[in-house]
C-alpha atoms as a PDB file:
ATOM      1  CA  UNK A   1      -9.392  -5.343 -16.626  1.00  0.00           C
ATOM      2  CA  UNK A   2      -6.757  -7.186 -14.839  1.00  0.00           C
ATOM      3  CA  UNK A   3      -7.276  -8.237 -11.123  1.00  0.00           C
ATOM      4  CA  UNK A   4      -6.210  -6.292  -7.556  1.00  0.00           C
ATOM      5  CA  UNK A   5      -3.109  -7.326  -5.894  1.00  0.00           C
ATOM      6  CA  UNK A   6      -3.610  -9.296  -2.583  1.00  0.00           C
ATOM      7  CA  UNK A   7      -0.711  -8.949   0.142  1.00  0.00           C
ATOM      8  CA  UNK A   8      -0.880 -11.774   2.371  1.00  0.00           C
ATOM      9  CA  UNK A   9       1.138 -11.746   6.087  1.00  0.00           C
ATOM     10  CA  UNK A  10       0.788 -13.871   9.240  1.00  0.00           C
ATOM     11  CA  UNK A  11      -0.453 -11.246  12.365  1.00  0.00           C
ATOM     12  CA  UNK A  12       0.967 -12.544  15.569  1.00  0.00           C
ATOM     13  CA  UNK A  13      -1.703 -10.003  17.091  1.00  0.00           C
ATOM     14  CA  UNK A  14      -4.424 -11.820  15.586  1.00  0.00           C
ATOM     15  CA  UNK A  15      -2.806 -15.170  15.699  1.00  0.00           C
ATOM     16  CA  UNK A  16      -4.607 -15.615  12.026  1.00  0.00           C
ATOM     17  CA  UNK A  17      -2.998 -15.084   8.207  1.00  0.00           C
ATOM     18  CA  UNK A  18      -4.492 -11.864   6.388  1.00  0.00           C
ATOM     19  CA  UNK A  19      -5.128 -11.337   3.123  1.00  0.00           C
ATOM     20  CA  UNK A  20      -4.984  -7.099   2.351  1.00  0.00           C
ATOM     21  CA  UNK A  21      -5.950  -5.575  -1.017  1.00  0.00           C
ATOM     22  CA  UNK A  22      -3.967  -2.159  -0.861  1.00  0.00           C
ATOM     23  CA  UNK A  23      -5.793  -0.087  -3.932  1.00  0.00           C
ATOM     24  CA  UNK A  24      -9.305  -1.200  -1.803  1.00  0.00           C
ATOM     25  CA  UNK A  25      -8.841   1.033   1.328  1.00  0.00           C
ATOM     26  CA  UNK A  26     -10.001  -1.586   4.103  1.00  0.00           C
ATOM     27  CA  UNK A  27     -10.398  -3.861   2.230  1.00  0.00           C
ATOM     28  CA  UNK A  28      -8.771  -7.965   4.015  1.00  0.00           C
ATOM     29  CA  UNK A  29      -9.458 -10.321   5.595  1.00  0.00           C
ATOM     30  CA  UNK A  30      -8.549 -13.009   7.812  1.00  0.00           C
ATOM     31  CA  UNK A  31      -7.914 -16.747   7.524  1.00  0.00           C
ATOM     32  CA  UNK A  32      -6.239 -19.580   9.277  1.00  0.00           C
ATOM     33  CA  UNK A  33      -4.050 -20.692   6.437  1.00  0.00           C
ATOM     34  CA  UNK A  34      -2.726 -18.302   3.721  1.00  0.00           C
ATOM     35  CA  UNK A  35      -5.460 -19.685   1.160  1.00  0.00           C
ATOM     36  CA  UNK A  36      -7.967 -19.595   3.190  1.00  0.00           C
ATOM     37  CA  UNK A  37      -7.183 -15.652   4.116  1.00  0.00           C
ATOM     38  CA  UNK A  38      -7.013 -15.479   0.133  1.00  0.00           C
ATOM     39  CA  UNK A  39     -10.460 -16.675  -0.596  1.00  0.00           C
ATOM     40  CA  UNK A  40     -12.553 -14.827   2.447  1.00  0.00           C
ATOM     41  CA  UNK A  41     -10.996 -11.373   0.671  1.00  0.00           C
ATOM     42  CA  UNK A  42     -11.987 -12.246  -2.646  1.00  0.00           C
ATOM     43  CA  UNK A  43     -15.376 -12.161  -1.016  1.00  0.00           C
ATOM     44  CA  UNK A  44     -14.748  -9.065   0.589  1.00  0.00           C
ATOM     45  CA  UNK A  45     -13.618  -7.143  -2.512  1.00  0.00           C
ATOM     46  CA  UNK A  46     -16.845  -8.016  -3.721  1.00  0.00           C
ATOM     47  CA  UNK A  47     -18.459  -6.413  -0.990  1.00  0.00           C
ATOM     48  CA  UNK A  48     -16.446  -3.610  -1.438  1.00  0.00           C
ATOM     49  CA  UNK A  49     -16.957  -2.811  -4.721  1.00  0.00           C
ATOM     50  CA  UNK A  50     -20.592  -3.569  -4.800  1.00  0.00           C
ATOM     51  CA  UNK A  51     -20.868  -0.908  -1.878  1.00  0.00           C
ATOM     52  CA  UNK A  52     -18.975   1.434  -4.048  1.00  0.00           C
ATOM     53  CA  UNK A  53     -21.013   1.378  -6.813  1.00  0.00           C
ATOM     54  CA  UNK A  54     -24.417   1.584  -4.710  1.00  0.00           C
ATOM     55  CA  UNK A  55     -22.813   4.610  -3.114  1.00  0.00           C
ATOM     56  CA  UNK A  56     -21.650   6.490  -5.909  1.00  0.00           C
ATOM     57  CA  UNK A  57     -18.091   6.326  -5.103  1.00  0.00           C
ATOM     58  CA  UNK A  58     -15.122   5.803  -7.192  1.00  0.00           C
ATOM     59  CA  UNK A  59     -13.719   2.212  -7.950  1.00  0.00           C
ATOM     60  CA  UNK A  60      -9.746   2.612  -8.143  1.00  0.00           C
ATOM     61  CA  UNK A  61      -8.239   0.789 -11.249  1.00  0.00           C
ATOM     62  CA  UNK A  62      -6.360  -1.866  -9.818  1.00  0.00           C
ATOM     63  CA  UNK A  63      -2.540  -0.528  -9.457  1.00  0.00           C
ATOM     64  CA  UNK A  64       0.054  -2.243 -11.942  1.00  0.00           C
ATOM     65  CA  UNK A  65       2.988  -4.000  -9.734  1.00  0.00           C
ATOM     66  CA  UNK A  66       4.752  -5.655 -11.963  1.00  0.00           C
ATOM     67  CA  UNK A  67       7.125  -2.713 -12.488  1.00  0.00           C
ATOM     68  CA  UNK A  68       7.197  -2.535  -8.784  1.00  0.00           C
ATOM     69  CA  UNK A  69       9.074  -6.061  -7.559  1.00  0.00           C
ATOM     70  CA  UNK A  70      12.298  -5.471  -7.363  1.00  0.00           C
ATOM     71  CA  UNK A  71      15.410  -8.548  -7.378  1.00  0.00           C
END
Protein backbone atom coordinates (compact mmCIF):
# COMPACT_ATOMS: atom_id res chain seq x y z
CA UNK A 1 0.00 0.00 0.00
CA UNK A 2 1.73 3.12 -0.92
CA UNK A 3 1.84 6.10 1.59
CA UNK A 4 -0.69 9.42 2.00
CA UNK A 5 0.34 12.58 0.45
CA UNK A 6 1.44 15.35 2.94
CA UNK A 7 0.87 19.12 1.77
CA UNK A 8 3.08 21.26 3.65
CA UNK A 9 2.48 25.44 3.77
CA UNK A 10 3.78 28.18 6.10
CA UNK A 11 0.39 29.83 8.08
CA UNK A 12 1.11 33.43 8.76
CA UNK A 13 -2.04 33.00 11.17
CA UNK A 14 -0.30 30.52 13.13
CA UNK A 15 3.12 31.88 12.59
CA UNK A 16 4.13 27.90 12.40
CA UNK A 17 4.69 25.47 9.05
CA UNK A 18 1.79 22.75 8.68
CA UNK A 19 1.93 19.60 7.49
CA UNK A 20 -1.97 18.51 6.02
CA UNK A 21 -2.82 14.98 4.83
CA UNK A 22 -5.89 15.73 2.46
CA UNK A 23 -7.44 11.93 2.01
CA UNK A 24 -7.31 12.01 6.26
CA UNK A 25 -10.10 14.61 6.90
CA UNK A 26 -8.35 16.66 9.84
CA UNK A 27 -5.79 15.16 9.77
CA UNK A 28 -2.01 18.02 10.22
CA UNK A 29 -0.18 19.28 12.11
CA UNK A 30 2.04 21.96 13.05
CA UNK A 31 5.80 22.51 13.23
CA UNK A 32 8.36 25.22 13.33
CA UNK A 33 10.36 24.12 10.35
CA UNK A 34 8.84 22.23 7.36
CA UNK A 35 10.39 18.81 8.71
CA UNK A 36 9.51 19.19 11.80
CA UNK A 37 5.60 19.89 10.69
CA UNK A 38 6.35 16.61 8.55
CA UNK A 39 7.21 14.33 11.36
CA UNK A 40 4.47 15.56 14.20
CA UNK A 41 1.74 14.46 11.22
CA UNK A 42 3.19 11.26 10.63
CA UNK A 43 2.30 10.84 14.26
CA UNK A 44 -0.97 12.14 13.81
CA UNK A 45 -1.98 9.88 10.90
CA UNK A 46 -1.29 7.28 13.21
CA UNK A 47 -3.66 8.53 15.55
CA UNK A 48 -6.00 8.86 12.99
CA UNK A 49 -6.11 5.73 11.63
CA UNK A 50 -5.84 3.85 14.82
CA UNK A 51 -9.10 5.83 15.88
CA UNK A 52 -10.62 4.71 12.68
CA UNK A 53 -10.22 1.32 13.05
CA UNK A 54 -11.34 1.28 16.90
CA UNK A 55 -14.40 3.09 15.64
CA UNK A 56 -15.44 1.12 12.86
CA UNK A 57 -14.99 3.69 10.31
CA UNK A 58 -13.63 3.55 6.90
CA UNK A 59 -9.81 4.10 6.17
CA UNK A 60 -9.63 5.97 2.65
CA UNK A 61 -6.97 4.37 0.27
CA UNK A 62 -4.48 6.89 0.00
CA UNK A 63 -5.35 9.04 -3.34
CA UNK A 64 -2.80 8.52 -6.35
CA UNK A 65 -1.21 12.14 -7.33
CA UNK A 66 1.12 11.40 -9.53
CA UNK A 67 -1.29 11.84 -12.45
CA UNK A 68 -2.28 14.97 -10.73
CA UNK A 69 1.10 17.43 -10.90
CA UNK A 70 0.91 19.21 -13.65
CA UNK A 71 4.29 21.22 -15.57
Amino acid sequence: MSDYSINVFFSEEDGAWVAVIPDLPGCSAFGDTPEQAVAEVGVAKLAWLETAVATGKPVPAPTDRSASASG
